[in-house]
Structures are given as C-alpha cells and as structure tokens.
Protein backbone atom coordinates (compact mmCIF):
# COMPACT_ATOMS: atom_id res chain seq x y z
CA UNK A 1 -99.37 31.80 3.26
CA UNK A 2 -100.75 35.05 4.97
CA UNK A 3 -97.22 36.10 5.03
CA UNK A 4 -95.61 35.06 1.73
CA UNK A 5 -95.30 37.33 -0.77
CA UNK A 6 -97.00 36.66 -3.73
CA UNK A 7 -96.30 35.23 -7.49
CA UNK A 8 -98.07 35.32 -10.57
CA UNK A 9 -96.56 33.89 -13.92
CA UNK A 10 -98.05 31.44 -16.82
CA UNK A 11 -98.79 30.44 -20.48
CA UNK A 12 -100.84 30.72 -23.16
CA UNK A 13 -101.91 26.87 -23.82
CA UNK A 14 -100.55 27.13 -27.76
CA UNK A 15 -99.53 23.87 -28.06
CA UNK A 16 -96.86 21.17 -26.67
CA UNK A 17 -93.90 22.35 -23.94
CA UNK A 18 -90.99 21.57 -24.87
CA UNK A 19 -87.08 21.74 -23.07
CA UNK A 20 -87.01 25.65 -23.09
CA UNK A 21 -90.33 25.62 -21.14
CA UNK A 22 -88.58 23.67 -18.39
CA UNK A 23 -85.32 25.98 -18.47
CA UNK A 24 -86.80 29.36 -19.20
CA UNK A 25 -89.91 28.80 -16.65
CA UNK A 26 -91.01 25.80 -15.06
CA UNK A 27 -87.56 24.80 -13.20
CA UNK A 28 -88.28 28.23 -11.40
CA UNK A 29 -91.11 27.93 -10.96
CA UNK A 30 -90.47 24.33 -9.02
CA UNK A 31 -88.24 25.78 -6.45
CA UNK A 32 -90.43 28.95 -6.22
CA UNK A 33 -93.30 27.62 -5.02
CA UNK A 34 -91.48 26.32 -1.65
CA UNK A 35 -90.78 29.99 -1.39
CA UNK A 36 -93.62 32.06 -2.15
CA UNK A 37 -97.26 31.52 -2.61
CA UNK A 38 -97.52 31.00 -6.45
CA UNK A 39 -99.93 31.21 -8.98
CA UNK A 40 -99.67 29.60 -12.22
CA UNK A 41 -101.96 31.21 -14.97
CA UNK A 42 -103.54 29.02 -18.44
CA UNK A 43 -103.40 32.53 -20.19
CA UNK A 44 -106.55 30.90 -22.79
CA UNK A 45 -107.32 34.57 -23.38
CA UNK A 46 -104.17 35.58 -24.60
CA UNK A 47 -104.17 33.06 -26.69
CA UNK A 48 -107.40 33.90 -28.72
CA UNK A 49 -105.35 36.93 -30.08
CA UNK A 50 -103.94 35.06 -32.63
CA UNK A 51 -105.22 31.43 -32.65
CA UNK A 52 -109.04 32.56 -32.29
CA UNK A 53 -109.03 30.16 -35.96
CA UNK A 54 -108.13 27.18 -33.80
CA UNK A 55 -110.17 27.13 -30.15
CA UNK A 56 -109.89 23.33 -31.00
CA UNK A 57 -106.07 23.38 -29.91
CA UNK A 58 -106.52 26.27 -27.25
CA UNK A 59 -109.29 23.84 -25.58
CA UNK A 60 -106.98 21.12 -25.61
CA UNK A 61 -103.94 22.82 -24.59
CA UNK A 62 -105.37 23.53 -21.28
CA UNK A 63 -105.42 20.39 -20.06
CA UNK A 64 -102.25 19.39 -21.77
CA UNK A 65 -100.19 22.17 -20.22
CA UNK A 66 -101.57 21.83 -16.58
CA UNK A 67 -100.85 18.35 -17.09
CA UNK A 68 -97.39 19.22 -17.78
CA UNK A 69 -96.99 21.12 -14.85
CA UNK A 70 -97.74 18.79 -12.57
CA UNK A 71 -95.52 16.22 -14.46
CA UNK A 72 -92.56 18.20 -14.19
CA UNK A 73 -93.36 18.70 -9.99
CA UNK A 74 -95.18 21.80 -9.48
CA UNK A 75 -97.78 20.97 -6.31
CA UNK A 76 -101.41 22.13 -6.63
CA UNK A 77 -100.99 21.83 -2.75
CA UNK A 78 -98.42 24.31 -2.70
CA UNK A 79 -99.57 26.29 -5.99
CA UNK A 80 -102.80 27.32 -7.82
CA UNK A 81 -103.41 26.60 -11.36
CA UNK A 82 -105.54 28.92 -12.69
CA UNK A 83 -107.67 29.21 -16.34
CA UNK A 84 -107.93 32.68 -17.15
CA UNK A 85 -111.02 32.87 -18.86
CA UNK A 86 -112.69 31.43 -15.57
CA UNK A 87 -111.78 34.26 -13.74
CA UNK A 88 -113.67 37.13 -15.23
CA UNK A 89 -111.94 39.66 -13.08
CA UNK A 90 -109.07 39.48 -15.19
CA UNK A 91 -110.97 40.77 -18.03
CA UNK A 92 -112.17 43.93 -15.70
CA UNK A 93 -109.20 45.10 -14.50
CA UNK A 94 -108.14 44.58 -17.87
CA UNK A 95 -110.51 47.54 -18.98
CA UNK A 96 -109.72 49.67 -16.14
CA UNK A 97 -105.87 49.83 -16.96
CA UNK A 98 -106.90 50.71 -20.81
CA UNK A 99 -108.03 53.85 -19.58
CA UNK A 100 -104.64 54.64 -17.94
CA UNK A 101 -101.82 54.22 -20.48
CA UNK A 102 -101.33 56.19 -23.04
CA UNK A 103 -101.29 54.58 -27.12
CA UNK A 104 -97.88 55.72 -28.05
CA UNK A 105 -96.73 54.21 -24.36
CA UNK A 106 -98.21 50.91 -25.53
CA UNK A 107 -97.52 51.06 -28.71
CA UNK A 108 -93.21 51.35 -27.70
CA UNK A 109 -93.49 47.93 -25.69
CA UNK A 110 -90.22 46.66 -27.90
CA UNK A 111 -92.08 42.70 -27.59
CA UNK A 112 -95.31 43.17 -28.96
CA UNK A 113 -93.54 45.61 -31.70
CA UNK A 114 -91.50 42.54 -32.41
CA UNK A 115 -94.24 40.43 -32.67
CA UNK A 116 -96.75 42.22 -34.48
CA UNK A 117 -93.53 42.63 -37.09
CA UNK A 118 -93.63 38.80 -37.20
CA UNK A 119 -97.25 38.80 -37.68
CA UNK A 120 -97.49 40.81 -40.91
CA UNK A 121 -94.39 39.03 -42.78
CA UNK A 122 -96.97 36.73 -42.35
CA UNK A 123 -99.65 38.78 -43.88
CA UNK A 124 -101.48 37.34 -40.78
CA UNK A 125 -104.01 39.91 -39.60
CA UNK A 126 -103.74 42.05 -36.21
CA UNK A 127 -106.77 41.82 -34.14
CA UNK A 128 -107.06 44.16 -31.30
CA UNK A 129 -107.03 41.56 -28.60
CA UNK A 130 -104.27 40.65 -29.54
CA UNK A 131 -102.71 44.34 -30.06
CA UNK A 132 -103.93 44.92 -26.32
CA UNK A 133 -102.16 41.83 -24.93
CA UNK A 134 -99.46 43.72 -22.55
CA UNK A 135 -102.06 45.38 -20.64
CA UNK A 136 -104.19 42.06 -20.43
CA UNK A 137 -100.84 40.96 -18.68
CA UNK A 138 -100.27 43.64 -16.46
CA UNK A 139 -103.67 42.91 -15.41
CA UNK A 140 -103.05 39.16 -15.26
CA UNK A 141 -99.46 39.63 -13.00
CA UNK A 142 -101.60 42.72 -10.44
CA UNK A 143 -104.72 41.39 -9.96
CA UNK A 144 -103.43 38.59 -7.27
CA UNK A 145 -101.42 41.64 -6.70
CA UNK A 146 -98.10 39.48 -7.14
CA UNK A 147 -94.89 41.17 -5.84
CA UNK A 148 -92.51 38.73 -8.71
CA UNK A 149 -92.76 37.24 -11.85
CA UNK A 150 -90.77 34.36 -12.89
CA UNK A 151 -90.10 34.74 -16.72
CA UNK A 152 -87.93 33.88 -19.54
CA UNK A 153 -85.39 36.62 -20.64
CA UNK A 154 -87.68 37.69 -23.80
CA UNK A 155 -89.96 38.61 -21.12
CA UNK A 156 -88.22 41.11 -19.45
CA UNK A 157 -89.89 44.07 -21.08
CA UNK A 158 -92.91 43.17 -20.02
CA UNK A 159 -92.65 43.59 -16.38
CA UNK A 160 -91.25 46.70 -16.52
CA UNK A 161 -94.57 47.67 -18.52
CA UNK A 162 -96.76 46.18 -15.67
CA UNK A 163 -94.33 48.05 -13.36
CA UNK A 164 -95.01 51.29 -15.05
CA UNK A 165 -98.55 50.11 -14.74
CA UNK A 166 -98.83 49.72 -11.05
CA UNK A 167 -96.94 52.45 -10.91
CA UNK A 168 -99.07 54.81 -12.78
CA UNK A 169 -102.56 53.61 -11.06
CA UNK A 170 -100.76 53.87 -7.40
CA UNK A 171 -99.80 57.83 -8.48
CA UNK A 172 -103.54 58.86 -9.54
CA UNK A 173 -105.79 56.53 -6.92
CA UNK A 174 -103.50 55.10 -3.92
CA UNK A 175 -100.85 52.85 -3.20
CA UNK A 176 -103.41 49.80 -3.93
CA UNK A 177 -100.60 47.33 -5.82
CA UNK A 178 -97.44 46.50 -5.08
CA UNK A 179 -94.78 46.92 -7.94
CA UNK A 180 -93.37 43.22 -9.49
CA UNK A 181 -89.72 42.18 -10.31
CA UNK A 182 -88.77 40.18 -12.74
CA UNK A 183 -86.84 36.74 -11.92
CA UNK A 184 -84.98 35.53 -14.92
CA UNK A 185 -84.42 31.51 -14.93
CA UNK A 186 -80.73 30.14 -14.44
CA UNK A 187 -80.84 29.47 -18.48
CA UNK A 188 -81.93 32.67 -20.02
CA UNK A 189 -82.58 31.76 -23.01
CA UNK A 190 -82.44 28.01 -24.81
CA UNK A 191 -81.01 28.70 -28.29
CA UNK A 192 -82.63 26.04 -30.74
CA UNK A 193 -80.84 23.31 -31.75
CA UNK A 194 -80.08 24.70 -34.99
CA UNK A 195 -78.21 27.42 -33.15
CA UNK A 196 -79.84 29.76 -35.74
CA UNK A 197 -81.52 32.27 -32.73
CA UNK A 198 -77.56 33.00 -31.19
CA UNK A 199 -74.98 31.73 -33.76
CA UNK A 200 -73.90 33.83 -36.40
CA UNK A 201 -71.16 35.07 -39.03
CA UNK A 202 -71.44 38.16 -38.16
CA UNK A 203 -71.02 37.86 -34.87
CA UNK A 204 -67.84 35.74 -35.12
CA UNK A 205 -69.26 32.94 -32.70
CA UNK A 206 -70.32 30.21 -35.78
CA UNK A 207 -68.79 26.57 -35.82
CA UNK A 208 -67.59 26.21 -38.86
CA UNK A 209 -66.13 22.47 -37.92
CA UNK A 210 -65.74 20.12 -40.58
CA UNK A 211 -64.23 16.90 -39.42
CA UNK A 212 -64.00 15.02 -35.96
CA UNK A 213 -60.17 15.81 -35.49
CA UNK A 214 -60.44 19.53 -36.12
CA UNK A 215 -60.28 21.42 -33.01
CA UNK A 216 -64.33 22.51 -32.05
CA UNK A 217 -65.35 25.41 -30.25
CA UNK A 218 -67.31 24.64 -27.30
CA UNK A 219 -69.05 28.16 -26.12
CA UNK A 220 -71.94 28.87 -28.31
CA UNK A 221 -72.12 25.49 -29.34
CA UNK A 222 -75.72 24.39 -28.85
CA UNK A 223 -75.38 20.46 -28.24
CA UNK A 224 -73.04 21.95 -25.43
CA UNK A 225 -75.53 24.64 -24.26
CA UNK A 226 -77.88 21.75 -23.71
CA UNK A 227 -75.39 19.33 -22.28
CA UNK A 228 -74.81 22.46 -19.62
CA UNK A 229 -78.65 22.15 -18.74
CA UNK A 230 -79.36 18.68 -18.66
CA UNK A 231 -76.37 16.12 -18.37
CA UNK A 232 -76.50 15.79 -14.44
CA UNK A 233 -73.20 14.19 -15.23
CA UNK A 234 -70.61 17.29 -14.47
CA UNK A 235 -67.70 14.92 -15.14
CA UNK A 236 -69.25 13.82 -18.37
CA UNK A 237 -69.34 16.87 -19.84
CA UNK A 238 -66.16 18.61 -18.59
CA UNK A 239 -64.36 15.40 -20.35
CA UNK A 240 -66.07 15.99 -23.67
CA UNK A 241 -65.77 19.86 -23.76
CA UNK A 242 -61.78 19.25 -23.43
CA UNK A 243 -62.09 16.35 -26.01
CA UNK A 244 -63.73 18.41 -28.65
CA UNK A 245 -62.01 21.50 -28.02
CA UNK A 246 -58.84 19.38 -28.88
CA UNK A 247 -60.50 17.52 -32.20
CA UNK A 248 -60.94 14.62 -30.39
CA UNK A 249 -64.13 13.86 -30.18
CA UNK A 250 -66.71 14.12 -32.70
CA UNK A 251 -70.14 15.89 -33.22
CA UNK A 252 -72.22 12.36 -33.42
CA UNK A 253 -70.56 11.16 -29.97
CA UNK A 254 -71.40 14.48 -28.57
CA UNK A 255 -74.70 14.82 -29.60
CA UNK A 256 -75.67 10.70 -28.92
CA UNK A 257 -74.41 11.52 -24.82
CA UNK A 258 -76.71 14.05 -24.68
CA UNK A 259 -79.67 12.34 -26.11
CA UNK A 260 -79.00 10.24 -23.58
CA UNK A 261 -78.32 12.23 -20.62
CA UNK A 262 -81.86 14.38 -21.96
CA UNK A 263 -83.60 10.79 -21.75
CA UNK A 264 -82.30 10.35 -17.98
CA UNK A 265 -83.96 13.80 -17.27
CA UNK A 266 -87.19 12.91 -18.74
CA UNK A 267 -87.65 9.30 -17.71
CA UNK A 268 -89.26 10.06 -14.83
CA UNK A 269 -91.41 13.30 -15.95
CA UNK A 270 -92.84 10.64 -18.65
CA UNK A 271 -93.48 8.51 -15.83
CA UNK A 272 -95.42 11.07 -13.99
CA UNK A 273 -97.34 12.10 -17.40
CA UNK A 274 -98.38 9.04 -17.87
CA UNK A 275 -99.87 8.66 -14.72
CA UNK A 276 -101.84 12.09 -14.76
CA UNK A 277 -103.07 11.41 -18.80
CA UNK A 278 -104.27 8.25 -17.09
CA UNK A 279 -106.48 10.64 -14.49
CA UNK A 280 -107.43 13.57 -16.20
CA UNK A 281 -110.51 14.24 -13.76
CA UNK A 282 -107.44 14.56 -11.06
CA UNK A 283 -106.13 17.38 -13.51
CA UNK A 284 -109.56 19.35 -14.28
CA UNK A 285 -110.20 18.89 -9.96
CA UNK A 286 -106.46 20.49 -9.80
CA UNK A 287 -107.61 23.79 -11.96
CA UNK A 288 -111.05 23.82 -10.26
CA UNK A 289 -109.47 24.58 -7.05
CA UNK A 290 -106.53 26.88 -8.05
CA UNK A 291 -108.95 28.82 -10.32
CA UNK A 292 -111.28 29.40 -6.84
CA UNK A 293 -108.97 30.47 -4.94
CA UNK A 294 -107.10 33.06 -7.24
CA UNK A 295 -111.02 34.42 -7.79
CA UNK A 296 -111.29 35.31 -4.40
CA UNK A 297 -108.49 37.29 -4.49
CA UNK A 298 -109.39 38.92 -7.46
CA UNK A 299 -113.24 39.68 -6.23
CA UNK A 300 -111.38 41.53 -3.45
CA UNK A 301 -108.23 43.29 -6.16
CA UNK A 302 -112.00 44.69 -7.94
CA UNK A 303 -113.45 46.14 -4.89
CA UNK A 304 -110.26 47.77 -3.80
CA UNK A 305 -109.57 48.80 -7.76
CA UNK A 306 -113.08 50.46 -7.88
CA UNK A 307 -113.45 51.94 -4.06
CA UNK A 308 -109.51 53.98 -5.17
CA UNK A 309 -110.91 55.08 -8.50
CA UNK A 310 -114.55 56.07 -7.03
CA UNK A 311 -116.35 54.20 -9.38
CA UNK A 312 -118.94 52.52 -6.48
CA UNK A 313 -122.74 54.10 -7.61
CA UNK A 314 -125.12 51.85 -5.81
C-alpha cells in the first residue's frame, strides 16, 4: 500500500443507514478500496455536536454502522475502520487548524450555514463543537493525509474548505499535506421517496398523475429514480418507463416491482448482517485494528505538523 494514494471518508454513527447511504457513499466506497488504501472514519465526535443529549444512541451506532459496512462488502483486510474518538490526534490537529482560518472564512462554509439555519427553526441550541465541525473535518480528511474523499453531493463544499485548509497551512509552514478531491458517487443525490427534496411546482417537474391510464412522467419521478439504482433488471425497467409514460401502467405496479427488485438487492446484505450481529466481537476486533493503524499515521501527521510550525520545546 506504500504506493497507493490515500483515502479518508466516514460517518457520524446517528442512527440506522439507510438506501442513500449505499448510493451516496458506501457503493464507492466498495470499489474504492480495490483502488486506493482507504480509511473509513466512525466520526463519534462529530456527532456529540448535536446529539451530546443522547451518547446512548452515539454508543450504539458505532457498532451498528461498522457493522453495516462490512455487510454491504467493505474488507477490513483491504480497509481500516476507524473510531474517531480513539484516535486523539484528530482532536490535535483539530486545534492547530483553529488557529489558521479566519471566523468570517468559517463562518461562509454554505453547509454548516445551512445547518445551523435548520438548527434554530428548531430552537435547538448551537454548541461550539458543533459550530467548529468543518475544521474537525478538515482535520479528520488531512491527518492520514488522504489525497480523495468519497462523498455525497451535499458534501461538496466541504472539501473545498479542507482544500483551502491544506492549502493555507502548506503556504505558511511547508508543503506537509497533500490537497484532496472530491469523488461524487454515480447517484448524487437519493431524493426521498416523497420526492419532496427535488420535485416541485415551481420548478415545473411535479407529477400531477391522477389515474393509471393518464400518461406519467418518468424523469423526476422518484419510484423511477430508485428503480434506476436498484432494479438490476435493465429490461424491467426500460419496459415500465415506456408503459407509464404511455398511461399504461400504474403507480401500485410500479412501485410493487421495485419493492421487489430493492428486496433482491438486500437479500444478501441481510444475510451478511445477520451473520456479523451474530459475532459482534469479530466487529469490535475489526475497529481495533483499523483504529491502530490510522494512529500510527497520525502520531507521525503530529510530528511533521509540529516540526513545520516550530512548536517542538523539549
């Protein structure tokens, strides 16, 4: 792995995966890690910034979502799992990169303006952990000093804040990280099955279909979006696009094949689940080991960090 460049991408262990998981993230990740040398990050700090009410589903989440992973196929002998907490580099490097960006710069970061938006409709306090997040994940993504990060579409913004980052530390101390890319999944983004987070009036792209024999629009259409990124079954769904677009074929028929064709995907990730739920020391073993190995790379990321910025007293 000398050789291989380098990845570093993850999640904050918030609760269950679900389908846009697997199409936003972990079906890149899967044919990444044949690639590159990969490493998966349980982002448990992150998390804290808003759920620090509920460690109870953090602490279970951990396990949950590296069970996941390996359901789905990533290889903990071609990948590292890693808890973020248990690496207390993370947390360092964090500090140092405080000290470089300015707080208008930060405060710009269009995600975490969108977020902290959501967060006060809520009348849900701000803490500053959780204000501070996007250089936490700069810090996360350069510390294995990772060359590209896998991420969904909403995510975008973010590496080009870690970019300006690396790029920023590598102007005042030496060229000590390499600047990440951003990989965007084949599916950008999976649009709810309401349709609610891409369908709209407004934007002329609603289905306003009534009855099985009127004639159905098939782009935008969620059940279709999903039939696109599950139904192996290419014939299948060509045959029911040109059905519906010609009223006949109606939303129930469309919507029972793809329950189906979602079941034939997930048959045998519930089959590996199972298996792994059934072994959970096999799991904890799994994050032991990736966690190690990412720390060694981080106990060396510290020493460089500190021997470019001069800050080595003793």
């Amino acid at each position: 792995m000398a050789d291989q460049q380098r990845i570093l991408t993850g999640m904050r262990p918030t609760g269950q995966l679900h389908l846009g998981h697997y199409l936003g993230a972990l079906e890149n990740w899967i044919q990444m890690q044949h690639e590159y040398e990969c490493f998966f990050l349980i982002a448990d700090y992150q998390a804290m910034g808003d759920h620090l009410d509920d460690i109870g589903l953090i602490q279970r989440s951990v396990l949950e979502v590296a069970t996941d992973w390996l359901a789905v196929g990533l290889d903990p002998e071609k990948s590292s799992f890693v808890i973020q907490s248990y690496v207390p580099e993370h947390a360092e490097l964090t500090m140092f990169f405080s000290m470089l960006i300015p707080l208008n710069q930060h405060q710009r970061n269009p995600t975490l303006r969108a977020e902290t938006a959501q967060l006060e409709s809520e009348s849900q306090s701000i803490t500053l952990g959780f204000f501070n997040y996007p250089i936490s994940q700069a810090a996360d993504i350069l510390l294995p000093k990772a060359h590209l990060v896998p991420v969904g579409e909403d995510q975008v913004a973010h590496i080009e804040y870690t970019r300006d980052v690396a790029r920023r530390f590598n102007r005042l101390y030496g060229e000590v990280f390499p600047v990440p890319r951003a990989r965007v999944g084949r599916v950008p983004r999976l649009v709810g099955t309401d349709g609610q987070a891409k369908m709209s009036k407004s934007l002329n792209n609603a289905n306003p279909r009534m009855r099985a024999t009127d004639p159905g629009v098939v782009e935008y259409n969620p059940a279709f979006l999903y039939h696109d990124a599950f139904n192996d079954n290419t014939d299948e769904v060509a045959e029911l696009k040109e059905r519906y677009s010609a009223g006949t074929v109606g939303d129930m028929e469309v919507k029972d094949r793809l329950v189906d064709a979602i079941n034939r995907f997930l048959e045998p990730i519930r089959e590996r689940r199972s298996w792994y739920e059934d072994h959970p020391d096999f799991v904890r073993d799994v994050l032991k080991a990736g966690t190690e190995r990412e720390r060694a790379i981080a106990r060396q990321t510290i020493e460089d960090v500190r021997q470019a910025m001069q800050v080595v007293y003793t």
